[in-house]
N, C-alpha and C. Protein backbone atom coordinates (compact mmCIF):
# COMPACT_ATOMS: atom_id res chain seq x y z
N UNK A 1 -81.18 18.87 71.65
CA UNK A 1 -80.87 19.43 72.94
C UNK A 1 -81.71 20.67 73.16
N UNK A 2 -82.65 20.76 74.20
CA UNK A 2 -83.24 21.86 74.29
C UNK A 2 -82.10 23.24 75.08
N UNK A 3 -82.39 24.68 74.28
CA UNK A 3 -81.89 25.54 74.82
C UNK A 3 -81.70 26.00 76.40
N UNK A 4 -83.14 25.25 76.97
CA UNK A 4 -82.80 25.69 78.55
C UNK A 4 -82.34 24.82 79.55
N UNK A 5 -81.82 23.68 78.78
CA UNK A 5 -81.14 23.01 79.86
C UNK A 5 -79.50 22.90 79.42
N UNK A 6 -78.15 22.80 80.09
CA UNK A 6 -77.61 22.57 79.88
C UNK A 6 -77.10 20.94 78.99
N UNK A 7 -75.82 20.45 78.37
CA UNK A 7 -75.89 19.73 77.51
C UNK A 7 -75.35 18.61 78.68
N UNK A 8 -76.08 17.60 77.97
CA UNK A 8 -75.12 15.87 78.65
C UNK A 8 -73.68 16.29 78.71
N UNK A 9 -73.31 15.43 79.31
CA UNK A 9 -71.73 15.26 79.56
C UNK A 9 -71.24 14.51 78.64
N UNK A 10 -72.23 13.49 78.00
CA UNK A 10 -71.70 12.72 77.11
C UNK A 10 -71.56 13.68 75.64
N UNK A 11 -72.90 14.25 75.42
CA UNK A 11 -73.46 15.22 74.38
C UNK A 11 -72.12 16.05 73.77
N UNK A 12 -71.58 16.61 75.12
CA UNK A 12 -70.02 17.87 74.97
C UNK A 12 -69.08 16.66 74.32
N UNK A 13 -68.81 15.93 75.32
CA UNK A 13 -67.86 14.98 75.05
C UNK A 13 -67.57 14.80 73.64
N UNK A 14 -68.53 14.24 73.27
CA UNK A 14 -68.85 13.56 71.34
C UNK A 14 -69.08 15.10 70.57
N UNK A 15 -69.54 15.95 71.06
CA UNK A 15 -69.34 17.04 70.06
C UNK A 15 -67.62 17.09 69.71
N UNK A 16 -67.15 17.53 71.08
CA UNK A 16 -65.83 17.70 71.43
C UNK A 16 -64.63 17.17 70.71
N UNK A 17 -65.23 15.87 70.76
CA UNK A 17 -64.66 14.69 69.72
C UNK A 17 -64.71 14.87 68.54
N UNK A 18 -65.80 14.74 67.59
CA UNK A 18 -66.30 14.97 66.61
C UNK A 18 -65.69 16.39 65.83
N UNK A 19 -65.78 17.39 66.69
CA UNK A 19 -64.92 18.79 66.09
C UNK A 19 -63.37 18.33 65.99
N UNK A 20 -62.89 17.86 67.09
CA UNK A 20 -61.39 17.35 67.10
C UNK A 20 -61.03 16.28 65.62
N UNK A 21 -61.67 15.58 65.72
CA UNK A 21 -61.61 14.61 64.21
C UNK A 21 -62.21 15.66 63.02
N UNK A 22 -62.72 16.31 62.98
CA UNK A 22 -63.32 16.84 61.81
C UNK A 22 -62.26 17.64 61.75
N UNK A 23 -61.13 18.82 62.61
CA UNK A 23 -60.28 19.81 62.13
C UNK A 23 -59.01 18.39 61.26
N UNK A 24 -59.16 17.69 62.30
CA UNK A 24 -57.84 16.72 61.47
C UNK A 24 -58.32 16.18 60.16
N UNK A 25 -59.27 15.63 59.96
CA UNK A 25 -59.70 15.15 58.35
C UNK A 25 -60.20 16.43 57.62
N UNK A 26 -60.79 17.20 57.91
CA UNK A 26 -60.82 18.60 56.90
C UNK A 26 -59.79 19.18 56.62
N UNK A 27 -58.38 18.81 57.72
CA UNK A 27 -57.19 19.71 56.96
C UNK A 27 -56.75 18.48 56.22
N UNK A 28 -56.50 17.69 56.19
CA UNK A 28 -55.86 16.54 55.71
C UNK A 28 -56.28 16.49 54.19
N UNK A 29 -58.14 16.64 54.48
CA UNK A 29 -58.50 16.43 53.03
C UNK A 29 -59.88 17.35 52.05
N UNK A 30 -59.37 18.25 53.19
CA UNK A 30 -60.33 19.38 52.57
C UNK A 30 -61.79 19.52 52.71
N UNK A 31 -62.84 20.21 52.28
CA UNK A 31 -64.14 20.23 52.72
C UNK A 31 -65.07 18.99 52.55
N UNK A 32 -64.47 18.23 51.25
CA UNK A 32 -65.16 16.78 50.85
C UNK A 32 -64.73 16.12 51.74
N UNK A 33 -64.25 16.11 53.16
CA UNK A 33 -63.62 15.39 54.26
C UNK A 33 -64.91 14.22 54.34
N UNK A 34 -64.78 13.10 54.55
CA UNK A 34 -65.12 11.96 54.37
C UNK A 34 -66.12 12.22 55.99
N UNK A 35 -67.50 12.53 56.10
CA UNK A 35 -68.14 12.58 56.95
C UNK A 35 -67.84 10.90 57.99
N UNK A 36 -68.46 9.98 57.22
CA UNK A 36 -67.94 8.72 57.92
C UNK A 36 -67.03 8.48 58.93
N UNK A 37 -65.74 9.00 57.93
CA UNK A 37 -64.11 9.06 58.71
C UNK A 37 -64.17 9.91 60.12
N UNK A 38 -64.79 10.88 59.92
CA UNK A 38 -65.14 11.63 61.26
C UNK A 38 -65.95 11.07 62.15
N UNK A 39 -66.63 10.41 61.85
CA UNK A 39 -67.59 9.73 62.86
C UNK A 39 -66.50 8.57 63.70
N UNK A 40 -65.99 7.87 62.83
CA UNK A 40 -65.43 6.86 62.90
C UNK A 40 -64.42 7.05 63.88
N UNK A 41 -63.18 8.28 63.16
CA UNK A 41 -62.26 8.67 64.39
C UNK A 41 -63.00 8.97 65.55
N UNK A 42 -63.82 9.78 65.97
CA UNK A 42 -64.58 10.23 67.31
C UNK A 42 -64.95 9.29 67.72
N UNK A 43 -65.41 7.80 67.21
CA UNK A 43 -65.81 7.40 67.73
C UNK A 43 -66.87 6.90 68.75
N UNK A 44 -67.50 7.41 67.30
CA UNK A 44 -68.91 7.51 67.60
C UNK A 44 -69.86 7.64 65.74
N UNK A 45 -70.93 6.99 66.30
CA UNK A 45 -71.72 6.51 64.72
C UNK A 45 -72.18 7.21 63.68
N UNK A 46 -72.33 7.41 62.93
CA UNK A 46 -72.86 8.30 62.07
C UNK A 46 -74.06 9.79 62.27
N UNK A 47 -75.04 8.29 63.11
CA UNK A 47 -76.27 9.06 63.44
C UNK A 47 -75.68 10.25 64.65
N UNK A 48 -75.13 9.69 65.18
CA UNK A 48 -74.34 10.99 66.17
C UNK A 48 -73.86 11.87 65.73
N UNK A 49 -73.20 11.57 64.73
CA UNK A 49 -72.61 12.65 64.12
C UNK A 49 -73.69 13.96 63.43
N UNK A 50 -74.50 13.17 63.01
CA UNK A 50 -75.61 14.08 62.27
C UNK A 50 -77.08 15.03 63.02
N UNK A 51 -76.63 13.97 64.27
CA UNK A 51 -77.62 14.76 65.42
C UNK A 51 -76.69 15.76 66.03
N UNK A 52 -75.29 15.82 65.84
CA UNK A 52 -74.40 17.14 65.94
C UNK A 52 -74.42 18.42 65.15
N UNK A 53 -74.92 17.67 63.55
CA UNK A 53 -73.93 18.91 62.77
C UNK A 53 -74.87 18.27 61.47
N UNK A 54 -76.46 18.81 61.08
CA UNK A 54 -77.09 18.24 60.43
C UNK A 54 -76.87 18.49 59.09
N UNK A 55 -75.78 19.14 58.86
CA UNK A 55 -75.02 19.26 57.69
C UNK A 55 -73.98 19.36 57.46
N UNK A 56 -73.16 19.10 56.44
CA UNK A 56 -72.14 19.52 55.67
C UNK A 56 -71.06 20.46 56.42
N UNK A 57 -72.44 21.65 55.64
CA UNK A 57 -71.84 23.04 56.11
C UNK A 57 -71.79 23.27 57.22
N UNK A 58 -72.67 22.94 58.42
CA UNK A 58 -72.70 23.34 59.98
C UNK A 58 -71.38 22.77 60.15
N UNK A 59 -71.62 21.77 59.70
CA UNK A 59 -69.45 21.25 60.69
C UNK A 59 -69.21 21.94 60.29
N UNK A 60 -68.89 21.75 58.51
CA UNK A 60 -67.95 22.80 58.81
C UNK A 60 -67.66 24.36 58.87
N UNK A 61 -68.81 24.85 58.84
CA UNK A 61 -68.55 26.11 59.83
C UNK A 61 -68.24 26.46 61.45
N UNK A 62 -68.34 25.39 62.50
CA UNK A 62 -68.09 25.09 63.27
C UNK A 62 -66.36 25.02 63.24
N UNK A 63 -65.80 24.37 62.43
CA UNK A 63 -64.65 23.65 62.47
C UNK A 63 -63.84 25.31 61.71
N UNK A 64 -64.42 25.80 60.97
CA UNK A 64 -63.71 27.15 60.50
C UNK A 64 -63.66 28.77 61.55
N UNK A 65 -64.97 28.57 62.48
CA UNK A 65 -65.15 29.11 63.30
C UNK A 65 -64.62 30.44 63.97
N UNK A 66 -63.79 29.56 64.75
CA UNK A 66 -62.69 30.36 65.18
C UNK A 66 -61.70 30.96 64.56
N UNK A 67 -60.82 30.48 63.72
CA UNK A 67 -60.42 31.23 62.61
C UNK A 67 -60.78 32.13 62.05
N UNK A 68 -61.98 32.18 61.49
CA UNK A 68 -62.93 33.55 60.61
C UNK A 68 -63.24 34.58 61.82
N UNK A 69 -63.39 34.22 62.90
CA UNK A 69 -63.90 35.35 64.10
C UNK A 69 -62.57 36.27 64.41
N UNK A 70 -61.86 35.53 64.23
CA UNK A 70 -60.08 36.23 64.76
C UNK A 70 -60.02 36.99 62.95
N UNK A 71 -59.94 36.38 62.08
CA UNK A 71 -60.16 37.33 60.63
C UNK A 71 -60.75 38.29 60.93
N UNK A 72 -62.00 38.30 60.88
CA UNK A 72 -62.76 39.05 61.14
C UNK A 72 -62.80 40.26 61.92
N UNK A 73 -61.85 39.91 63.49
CA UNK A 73 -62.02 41.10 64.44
C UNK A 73 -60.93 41.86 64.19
N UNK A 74 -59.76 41.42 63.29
CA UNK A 74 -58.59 42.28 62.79
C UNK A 74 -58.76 42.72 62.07
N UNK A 75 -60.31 43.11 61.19
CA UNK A 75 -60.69 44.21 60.06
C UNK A 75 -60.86 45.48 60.98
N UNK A 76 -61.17 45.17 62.37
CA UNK A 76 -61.62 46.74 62.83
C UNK A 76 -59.77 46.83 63.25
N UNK A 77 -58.60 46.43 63.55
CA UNK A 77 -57.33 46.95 63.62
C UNK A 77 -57.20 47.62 62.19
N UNK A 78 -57.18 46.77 61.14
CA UNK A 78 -56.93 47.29 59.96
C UNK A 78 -57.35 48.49 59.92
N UNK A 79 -58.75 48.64 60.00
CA UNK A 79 -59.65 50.07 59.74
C UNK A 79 -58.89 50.98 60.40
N UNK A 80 -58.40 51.29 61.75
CA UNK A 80 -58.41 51.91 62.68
C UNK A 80 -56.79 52.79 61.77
N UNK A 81 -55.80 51.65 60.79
CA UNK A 81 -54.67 52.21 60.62
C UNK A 81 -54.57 52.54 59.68
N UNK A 82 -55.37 52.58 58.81
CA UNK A 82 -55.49 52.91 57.52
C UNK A 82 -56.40 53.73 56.45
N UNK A 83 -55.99 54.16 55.42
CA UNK A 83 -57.61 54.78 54.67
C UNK A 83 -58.39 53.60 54.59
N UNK A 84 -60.00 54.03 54.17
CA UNK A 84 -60.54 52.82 53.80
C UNK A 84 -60.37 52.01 52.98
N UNK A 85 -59.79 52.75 51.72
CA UNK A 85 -59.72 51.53 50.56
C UNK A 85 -58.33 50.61 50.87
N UNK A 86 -57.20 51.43 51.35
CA UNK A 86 -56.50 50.48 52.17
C UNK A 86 -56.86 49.55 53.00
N UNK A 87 -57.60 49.47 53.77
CA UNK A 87 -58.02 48.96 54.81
C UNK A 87 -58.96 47.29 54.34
N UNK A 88 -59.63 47.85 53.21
CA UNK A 88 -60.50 46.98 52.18
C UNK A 88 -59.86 46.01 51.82
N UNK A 89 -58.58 46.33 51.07
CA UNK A 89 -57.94 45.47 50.30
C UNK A 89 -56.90 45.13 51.40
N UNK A 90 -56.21 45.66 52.09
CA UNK A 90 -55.71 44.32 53.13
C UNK A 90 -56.22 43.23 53.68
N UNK A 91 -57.97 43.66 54.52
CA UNK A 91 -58.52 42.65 54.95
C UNK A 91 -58.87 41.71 53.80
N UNK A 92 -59.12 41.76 52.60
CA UNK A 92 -59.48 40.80 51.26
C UNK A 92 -58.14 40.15 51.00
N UNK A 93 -57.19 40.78 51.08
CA UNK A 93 -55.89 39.77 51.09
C UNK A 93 -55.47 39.00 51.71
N UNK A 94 -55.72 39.58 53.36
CA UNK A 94 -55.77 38.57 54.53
C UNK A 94 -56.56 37.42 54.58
N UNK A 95 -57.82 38.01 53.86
CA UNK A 95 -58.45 36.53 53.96
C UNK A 95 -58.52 35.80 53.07
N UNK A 96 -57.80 36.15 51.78
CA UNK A 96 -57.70 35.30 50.61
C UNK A 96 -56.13 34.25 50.69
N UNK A 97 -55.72 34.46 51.54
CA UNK A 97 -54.25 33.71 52.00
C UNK A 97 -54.68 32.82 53.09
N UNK A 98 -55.37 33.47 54.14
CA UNK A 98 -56.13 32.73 55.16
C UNK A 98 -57.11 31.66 54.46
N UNK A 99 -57.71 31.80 53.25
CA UNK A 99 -58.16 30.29 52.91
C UNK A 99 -57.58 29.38 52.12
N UNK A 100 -56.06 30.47 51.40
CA UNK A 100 -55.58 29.42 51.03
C UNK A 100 -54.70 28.43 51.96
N UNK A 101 -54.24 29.07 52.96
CA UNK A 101 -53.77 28.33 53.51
C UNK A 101 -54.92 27.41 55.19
N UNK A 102 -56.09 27.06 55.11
CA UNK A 102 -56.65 27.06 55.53
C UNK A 102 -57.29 25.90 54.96
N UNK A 103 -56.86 24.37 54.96
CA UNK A 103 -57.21 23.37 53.78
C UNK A 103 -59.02 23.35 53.98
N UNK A 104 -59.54 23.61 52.72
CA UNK A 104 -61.29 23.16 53.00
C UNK A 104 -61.98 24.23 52.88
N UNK A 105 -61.14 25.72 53.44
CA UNK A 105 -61.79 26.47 53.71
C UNK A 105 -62.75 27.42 52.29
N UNK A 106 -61.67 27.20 51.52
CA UNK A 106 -61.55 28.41 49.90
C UNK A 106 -63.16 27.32 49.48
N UNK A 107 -63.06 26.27 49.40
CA UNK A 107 -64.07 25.36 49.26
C UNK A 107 -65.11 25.59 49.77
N UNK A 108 -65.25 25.21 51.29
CA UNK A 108 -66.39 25.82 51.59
C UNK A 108 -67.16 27.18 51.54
N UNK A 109 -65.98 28.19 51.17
CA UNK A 109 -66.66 29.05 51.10
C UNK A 109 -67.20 29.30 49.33
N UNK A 110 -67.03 28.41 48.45
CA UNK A 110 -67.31 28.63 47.26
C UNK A 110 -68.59 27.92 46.85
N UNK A 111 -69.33 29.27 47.27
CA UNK A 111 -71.39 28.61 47.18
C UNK A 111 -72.14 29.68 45.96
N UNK A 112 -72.76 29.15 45.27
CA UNK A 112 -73.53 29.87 44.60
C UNK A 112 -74.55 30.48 45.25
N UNK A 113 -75.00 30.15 46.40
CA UNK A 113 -76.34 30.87 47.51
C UNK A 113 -75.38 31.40 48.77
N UNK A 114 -74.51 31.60 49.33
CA UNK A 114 -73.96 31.68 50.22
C UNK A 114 -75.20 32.18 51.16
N UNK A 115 -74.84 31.42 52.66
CA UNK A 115 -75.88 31.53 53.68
C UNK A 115 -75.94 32.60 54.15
N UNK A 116 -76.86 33.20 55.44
CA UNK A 116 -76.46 34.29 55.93
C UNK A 116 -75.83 34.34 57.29
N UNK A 117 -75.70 32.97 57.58
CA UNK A 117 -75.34 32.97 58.89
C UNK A 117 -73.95 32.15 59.03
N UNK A 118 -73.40 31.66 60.39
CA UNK A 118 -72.34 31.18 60.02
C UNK A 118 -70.61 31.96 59.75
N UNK A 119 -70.58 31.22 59.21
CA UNK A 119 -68.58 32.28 58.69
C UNK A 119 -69.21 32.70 57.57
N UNK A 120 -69.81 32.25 56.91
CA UNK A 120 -69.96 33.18 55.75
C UNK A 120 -71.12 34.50 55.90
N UNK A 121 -71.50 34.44 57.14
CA UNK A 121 -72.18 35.82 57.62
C UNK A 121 -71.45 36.69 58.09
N UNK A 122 -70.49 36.09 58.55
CA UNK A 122 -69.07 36.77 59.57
C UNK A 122 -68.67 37.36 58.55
N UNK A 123 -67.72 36.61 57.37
CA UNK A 123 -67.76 37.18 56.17
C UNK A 123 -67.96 37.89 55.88
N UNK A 124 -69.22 38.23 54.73
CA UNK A 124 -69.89 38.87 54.35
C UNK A 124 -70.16 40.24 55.66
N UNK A 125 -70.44 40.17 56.62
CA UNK A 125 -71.08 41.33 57.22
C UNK A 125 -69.57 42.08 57.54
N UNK A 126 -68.36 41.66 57.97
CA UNK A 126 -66.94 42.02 57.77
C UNK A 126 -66.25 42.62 56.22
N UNK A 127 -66.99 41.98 55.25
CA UNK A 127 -66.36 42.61 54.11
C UNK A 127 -67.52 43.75 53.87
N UNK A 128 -68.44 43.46 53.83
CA UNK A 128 -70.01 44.62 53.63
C UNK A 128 -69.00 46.30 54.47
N UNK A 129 -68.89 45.98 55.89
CA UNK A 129 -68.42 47.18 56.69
C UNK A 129 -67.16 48.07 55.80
N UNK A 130 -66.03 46.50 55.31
CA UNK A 130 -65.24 48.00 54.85
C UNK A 130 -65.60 47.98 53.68
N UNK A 131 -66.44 47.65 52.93
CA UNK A 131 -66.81 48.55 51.22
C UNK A 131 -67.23 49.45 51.90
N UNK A 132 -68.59 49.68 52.41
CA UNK A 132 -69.63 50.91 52.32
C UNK A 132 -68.45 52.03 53.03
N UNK A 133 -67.83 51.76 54.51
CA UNK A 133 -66.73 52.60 54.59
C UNK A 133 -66.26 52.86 53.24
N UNK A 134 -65.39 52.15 52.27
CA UNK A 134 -64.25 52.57 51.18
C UNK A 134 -65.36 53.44 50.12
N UNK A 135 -66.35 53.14 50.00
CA UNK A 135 -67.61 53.58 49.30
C UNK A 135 -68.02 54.98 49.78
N UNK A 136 -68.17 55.15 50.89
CA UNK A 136 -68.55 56.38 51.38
C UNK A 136 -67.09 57.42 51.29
N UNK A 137 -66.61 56.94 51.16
CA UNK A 137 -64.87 57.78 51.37
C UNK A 137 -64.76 58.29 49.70
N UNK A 138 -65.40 57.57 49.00
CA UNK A 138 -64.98 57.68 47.59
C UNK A 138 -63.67 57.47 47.12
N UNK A 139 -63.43 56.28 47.61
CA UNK A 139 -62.02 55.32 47.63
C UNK A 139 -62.05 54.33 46.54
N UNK A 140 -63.09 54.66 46.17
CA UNK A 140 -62.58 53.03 44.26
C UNK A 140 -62.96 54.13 43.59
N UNK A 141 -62.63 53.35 42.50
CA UNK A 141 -62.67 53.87 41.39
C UNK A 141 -64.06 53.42 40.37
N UNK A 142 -65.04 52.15 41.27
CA UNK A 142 -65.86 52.17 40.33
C UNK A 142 -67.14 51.41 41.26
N UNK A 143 -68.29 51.66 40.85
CA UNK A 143 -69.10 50.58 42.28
C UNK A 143 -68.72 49.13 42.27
N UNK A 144 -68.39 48.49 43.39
CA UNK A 144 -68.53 47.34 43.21
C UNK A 144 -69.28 46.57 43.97
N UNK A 145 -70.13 45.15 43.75
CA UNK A 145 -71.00 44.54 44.27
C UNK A 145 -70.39 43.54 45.61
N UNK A 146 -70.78 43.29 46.43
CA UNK A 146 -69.74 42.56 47.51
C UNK A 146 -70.00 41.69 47.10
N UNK A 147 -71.05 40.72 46.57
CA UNK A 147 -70.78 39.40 45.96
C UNK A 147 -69.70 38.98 45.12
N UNK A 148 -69.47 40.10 43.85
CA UNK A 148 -68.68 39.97 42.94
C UNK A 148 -67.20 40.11 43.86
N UNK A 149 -66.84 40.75 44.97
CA UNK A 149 -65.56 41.28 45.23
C UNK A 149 -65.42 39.55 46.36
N UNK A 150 -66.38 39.39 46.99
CA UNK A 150 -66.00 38.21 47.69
C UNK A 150 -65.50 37.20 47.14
N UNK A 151 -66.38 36.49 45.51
CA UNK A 151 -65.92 35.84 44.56
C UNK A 151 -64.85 35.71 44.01
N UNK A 152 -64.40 36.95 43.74
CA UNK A 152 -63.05 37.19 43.08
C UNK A 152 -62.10 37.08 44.44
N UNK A 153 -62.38 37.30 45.70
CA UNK A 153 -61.53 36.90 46.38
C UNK A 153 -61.06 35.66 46.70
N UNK A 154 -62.17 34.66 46.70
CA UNK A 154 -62.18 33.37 47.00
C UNK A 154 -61.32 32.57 46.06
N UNK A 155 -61.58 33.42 44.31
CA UNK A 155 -61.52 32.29 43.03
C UNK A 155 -59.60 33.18 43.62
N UNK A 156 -58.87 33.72 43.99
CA UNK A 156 -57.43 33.94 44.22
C UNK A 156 -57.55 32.55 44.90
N UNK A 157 -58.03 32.45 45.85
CA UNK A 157 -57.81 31.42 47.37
C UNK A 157 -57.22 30.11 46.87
N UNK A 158 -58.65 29.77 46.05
CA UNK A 158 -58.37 28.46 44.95
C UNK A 158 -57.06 28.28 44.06
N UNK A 159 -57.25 29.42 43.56
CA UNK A 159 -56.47 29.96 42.62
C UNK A 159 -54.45 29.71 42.60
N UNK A 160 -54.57 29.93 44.40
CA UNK A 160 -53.40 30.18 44.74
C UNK A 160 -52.61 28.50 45.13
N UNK A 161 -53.44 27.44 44.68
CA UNK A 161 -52.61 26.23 45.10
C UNK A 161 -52.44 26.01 46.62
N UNK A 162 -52.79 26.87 47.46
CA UNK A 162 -52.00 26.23 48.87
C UNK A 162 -51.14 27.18 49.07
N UNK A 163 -50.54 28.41 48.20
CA UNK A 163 -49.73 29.30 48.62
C UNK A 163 -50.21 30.69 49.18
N UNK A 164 -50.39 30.63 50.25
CA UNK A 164 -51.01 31.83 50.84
C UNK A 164 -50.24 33.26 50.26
N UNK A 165 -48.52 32.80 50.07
CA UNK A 165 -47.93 33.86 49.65
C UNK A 165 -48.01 34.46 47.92
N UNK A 166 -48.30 33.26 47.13
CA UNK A 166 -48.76 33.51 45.94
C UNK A 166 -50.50 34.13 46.28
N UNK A 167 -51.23 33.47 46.72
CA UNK A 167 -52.50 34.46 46.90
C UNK A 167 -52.18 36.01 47.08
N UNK A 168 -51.52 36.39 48.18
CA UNK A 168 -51.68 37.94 47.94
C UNK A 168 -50.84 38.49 47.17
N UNK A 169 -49.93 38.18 46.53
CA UNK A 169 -49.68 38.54 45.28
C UNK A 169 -50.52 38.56 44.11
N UNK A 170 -51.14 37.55 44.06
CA UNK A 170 -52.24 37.60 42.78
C UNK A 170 -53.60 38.63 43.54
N UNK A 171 -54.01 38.67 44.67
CA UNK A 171 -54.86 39.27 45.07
C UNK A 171 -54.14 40.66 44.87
N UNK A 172 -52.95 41.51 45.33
CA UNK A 172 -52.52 42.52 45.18
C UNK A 172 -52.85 42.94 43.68
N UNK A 173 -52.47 42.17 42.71
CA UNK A 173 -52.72 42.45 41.14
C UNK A 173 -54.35 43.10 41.15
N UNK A 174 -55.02 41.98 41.42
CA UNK A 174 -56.62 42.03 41.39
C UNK A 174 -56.70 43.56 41.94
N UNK A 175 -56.47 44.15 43.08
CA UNK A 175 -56.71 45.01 43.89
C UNK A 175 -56.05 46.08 43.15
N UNK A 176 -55.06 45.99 42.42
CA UNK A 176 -54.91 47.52 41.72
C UNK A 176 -56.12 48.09 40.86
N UNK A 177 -56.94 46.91 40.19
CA UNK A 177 -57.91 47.38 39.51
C UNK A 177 -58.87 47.92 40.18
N UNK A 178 -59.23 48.01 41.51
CA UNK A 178 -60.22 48.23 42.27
C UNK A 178 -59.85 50.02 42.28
């Protein structure tokens, strides 16, 4: 689809579709969601599907989307009510419950290269803001790397079975050491 024209009617339609079947089989069955099955429910062929979303990850960052943007814009509420290192470790708890309870999500976000764009830019550029804040405040107790703190957030996510409420409990533990 070129940028300066608007999209087919059909084009929206089958995206439209395609996102709609992909939130239902990614929650159902997580990030290994059966690409096929999505095509199939939408109703529409494979190759469509892939001239949508030429990967994996594009669905499903698409399909996590909205979710991570609403995460995301409640780090600047957090900030606004709290010290920074408070502020740090709420939003890391919030979002370590938010993927556990978020089927696919703790998954997709568990990459050895993580991208820069996407939710995991949202991410990353959302958790980056409140370290260097908690960092500049001289709010930890020791440097820490945002790779390593995202990791350890994620491996709770996993960690937590599906219990968002066991995640921030185990994330709370994690966070005293910080």
């Amino acid at each position: 689809m070129s940028p300066s024209r608007a999209p087919r009617a059909d084009w929206t339609r089958n995206h439209e579709q395609l996102l709609a079947a992909a939130r239902e089989v990614v929650t159902r069955d997580g990030a290994e969601a059966s690409l096929e099955e999505i095509a199939r429910r939408a109703g529409v062929g494979s190759a469509t599907l892939h001239r949508h979303f030429p990967s994996r990850r594009a669905l499903l960052d698409e399909v996590f989307h909205h979710g991570i943007t609403e995460l995301c814009a409640r780090a600047e509420h957090i900030a606004a009510r709290a010290d920074s290192r408070t502020a740090l470790n709420r939003w890391l708890e919030d979002l370590a419950a938010y993927a556990t309870e978020t089927r696919g999500l703790a998954e997709a976000l568990a990459t050895d290269t993580p991208p820069v764009g996407g939710c995991h830019g949202l991410i990353r550029r959302t958790a980056a803001h409140l370290l260097d804040a908690a960092t500049a405040a001289g709010t930890l107790t020791q440097p820490v790397d945002l790779d390593d703190l995202l990791t350890l957030t994620n491996a709770v996510s996993l960690a937590a079975g599906g219990d968002p409420h066991r995640a921030r409990r185990v994330f709370r533990i994690v966070a005293a050491g910080l």
